[in-house]
Protein backbone atom coordinates (compact mmCIF):
# COMPACT_ATOMS: atom_id res chain seq x y z
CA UNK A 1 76.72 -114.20 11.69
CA UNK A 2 75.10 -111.78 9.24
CA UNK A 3 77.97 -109.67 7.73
CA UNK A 4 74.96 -107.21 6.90
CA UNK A 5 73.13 -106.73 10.06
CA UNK A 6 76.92 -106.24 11.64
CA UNK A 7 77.84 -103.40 9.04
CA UNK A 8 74.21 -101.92 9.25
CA UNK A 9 74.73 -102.20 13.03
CA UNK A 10 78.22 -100.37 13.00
CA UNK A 11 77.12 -97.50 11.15
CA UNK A 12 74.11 -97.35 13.44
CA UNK A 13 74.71 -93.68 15.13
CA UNK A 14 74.95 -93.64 18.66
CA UNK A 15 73.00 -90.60 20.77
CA UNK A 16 74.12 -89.87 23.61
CA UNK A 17 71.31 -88.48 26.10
CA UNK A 18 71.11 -87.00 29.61
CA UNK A 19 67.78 -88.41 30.85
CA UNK A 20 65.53 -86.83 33.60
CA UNK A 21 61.60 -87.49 35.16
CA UNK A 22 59.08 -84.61 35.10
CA UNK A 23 56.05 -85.84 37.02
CA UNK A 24 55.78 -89.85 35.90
CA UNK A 25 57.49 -89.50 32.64
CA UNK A 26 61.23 -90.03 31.55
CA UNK A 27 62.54 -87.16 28.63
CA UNK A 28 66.03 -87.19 26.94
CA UNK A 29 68.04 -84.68 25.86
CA UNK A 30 71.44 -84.40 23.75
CA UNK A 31 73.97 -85.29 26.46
CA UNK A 32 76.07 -82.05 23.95
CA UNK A 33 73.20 -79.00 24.94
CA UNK A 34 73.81 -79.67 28.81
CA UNK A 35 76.65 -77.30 30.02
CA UNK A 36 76.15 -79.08 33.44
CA UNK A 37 73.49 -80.14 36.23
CA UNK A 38 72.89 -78.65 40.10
CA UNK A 39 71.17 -78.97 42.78
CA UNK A 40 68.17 -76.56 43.12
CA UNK A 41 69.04 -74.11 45.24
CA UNK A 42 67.06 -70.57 46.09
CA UNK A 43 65.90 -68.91 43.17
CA UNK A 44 65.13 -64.92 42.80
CA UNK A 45 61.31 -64.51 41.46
CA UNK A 46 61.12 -62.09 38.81
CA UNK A 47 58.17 -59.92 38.29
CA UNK A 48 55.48 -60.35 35.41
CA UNK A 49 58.06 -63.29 34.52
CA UNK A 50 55.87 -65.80 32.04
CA UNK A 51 54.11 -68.34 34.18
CA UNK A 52 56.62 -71.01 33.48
CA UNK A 53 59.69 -69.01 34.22
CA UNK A 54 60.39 -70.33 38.25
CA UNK A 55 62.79 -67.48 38.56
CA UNK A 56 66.46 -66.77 37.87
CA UNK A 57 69.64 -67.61 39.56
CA UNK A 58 73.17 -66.41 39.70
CA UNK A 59 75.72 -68.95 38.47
CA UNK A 60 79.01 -67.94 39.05
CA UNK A 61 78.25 -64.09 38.13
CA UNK A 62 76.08 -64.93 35.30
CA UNK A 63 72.04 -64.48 35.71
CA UNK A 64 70.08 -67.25 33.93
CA UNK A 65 66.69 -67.84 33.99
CA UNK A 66 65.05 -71.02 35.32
CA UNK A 67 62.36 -72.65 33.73
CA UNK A 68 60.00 -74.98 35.32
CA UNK A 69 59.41 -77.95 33.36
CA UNK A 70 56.04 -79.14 35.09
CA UNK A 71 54.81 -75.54 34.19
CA UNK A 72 56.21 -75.36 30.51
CA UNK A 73 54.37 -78.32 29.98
CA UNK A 74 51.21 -77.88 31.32
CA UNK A 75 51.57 -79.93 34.32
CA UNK A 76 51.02 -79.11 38.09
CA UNK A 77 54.21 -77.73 39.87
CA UNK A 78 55.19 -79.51 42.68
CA UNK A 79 57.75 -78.24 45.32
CA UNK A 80 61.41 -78.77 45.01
CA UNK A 81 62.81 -81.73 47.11
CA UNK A 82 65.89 -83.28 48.08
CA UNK A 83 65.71 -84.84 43.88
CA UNK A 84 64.99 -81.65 41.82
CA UNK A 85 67.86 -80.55 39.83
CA UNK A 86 68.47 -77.70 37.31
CA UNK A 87 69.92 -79.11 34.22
CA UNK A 88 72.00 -76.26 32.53
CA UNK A 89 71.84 -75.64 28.79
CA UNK A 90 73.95 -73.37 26.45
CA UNK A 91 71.46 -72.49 23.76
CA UNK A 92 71.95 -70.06 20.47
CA UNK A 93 70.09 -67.55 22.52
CA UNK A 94 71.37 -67.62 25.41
CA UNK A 95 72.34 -69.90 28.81
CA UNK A 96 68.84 -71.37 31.02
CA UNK A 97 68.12 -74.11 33.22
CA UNK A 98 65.26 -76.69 33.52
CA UNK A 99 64.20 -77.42 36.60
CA UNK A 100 63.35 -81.41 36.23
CA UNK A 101 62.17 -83.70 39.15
CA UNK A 102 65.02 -86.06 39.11
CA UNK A 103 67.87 -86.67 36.97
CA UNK A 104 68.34 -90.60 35.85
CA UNK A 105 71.35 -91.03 33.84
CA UNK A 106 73.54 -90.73 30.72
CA UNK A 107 72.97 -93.79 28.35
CA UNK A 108 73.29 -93.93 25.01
CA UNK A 109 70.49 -94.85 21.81
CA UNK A 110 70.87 -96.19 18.63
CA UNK A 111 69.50 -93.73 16.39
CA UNK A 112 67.47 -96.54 14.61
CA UNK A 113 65.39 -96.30 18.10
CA UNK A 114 64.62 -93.68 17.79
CA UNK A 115 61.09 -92.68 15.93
CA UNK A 116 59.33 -89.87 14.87
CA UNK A 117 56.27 -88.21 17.30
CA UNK A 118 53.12 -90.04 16.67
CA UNK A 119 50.76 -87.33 14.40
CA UNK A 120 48.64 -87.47 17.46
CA UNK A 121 51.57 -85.26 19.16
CA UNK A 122 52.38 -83.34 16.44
CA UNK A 123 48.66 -81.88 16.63
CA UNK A 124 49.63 -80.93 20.24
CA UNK A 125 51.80 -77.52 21.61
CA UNK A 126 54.63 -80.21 20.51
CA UNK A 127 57.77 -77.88 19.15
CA UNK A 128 60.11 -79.58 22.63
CA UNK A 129 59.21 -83.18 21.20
CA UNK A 130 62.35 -84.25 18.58
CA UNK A 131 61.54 -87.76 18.85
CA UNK A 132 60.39 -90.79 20.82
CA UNK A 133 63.21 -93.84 21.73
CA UNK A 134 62.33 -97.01 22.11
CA UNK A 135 64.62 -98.75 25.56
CA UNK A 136 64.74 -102.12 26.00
CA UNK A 137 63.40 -104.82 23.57
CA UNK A 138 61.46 -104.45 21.07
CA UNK A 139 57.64 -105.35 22.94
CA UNK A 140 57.22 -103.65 26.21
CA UNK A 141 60.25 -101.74 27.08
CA UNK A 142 60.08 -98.45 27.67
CA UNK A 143 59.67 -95.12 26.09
CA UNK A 144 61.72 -91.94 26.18
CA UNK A 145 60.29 -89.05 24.87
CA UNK A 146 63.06 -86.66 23.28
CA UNK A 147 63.25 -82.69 23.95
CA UNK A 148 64.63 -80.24 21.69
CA UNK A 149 66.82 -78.06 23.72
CA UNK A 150 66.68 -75.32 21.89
CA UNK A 151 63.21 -75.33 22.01
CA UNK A 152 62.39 -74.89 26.01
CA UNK A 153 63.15 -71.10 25.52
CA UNK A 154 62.72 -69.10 21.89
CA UNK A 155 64.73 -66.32 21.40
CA UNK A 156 61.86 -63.93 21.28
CA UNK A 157 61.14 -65.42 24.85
CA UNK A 158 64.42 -64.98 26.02
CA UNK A 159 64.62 -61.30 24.82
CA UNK A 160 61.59 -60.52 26.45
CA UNK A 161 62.88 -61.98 29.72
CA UNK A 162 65.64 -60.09 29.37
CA UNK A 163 63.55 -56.75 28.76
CA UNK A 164 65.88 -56.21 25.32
CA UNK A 165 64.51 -55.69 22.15
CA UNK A 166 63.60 -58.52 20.09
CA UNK A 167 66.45 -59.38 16.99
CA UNK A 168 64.65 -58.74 13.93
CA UNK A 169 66.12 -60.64 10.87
């Protein structure tokens, strides 16, 4: 064996990713960002909300605000089922959840399969995009498209939602 490829392999950084479906397509996040995942349950509409905020919810006596991944990216909504699930994040600016389709599972990504967007995405409304990973072999297997998590809500947006004044540095 190749003593090269097995240290190059060893210090090979392992990611470790929560992976969900929003319409037909599988995204990844850092398994560290989600505080937890639920069930959907009922969710409180808020008023002049933005369009992709579903609503907020009360999570053991603290009110977070649900996004709707479909709607933050520019997809059709589609009504919750028996799969939906909020995944929970703590963020710098403050606690949300996604509302995702499904959730598929916890695996875990060399970082060396990991690639940077395409420049045809980074033309795009692409600021959630980190990254795309390669699964499976090297022709044909499949792609996961990597979210930043601290991207799905910006602090201005998250002010604003929370009708306080935006932090001016």
């Amino acid at each position: 064996m190749n003593v090269e490829a097995n240290i190059s392999s060893a210090m090979d950084t392992l990611l470790q990713l929560v992976t969900f479906k929003v319409a037909e397509e599988e995204y990844g996040v850092d398994i560290l960002s989600v505080q937890e995942i639920i069930r959907h349950t009922g969710l409180t509409k808020v008023p002049s909300a933005p369009a992709f905020v579903e609503g907020i919810l009360n999570l053991r006596g603290k009110v977070i605000p649900i996004i709707d991944m479909r709607k933050r990216f520019g997809l059709a909504s589609k009504a919750p089922d028996t799969q939906t699930r909020i995944v929970v994040f703590a963020l710098e600016s403050g606690v949300i959840g996604c509302q995702v389709d499904s959730v598929s599972e916890v695996l875990r990504l060399p970082a060396s399969m990991v690639d940077v967007p395409p420049t045809v995405i980074s033309g795009m409304d692409s600021k959630f995009i980190r990254g795309v990973g390669r699964l499976g072999g090297e022709r044909d297997g499949r792609l996961l498209i990597l979210l930043d998590s601290g991207q799905m809500l910006t602090v201005e947006e998250m002010d604003a939602f929370h009708d306080q004044p935006a932090i001016h540095q």
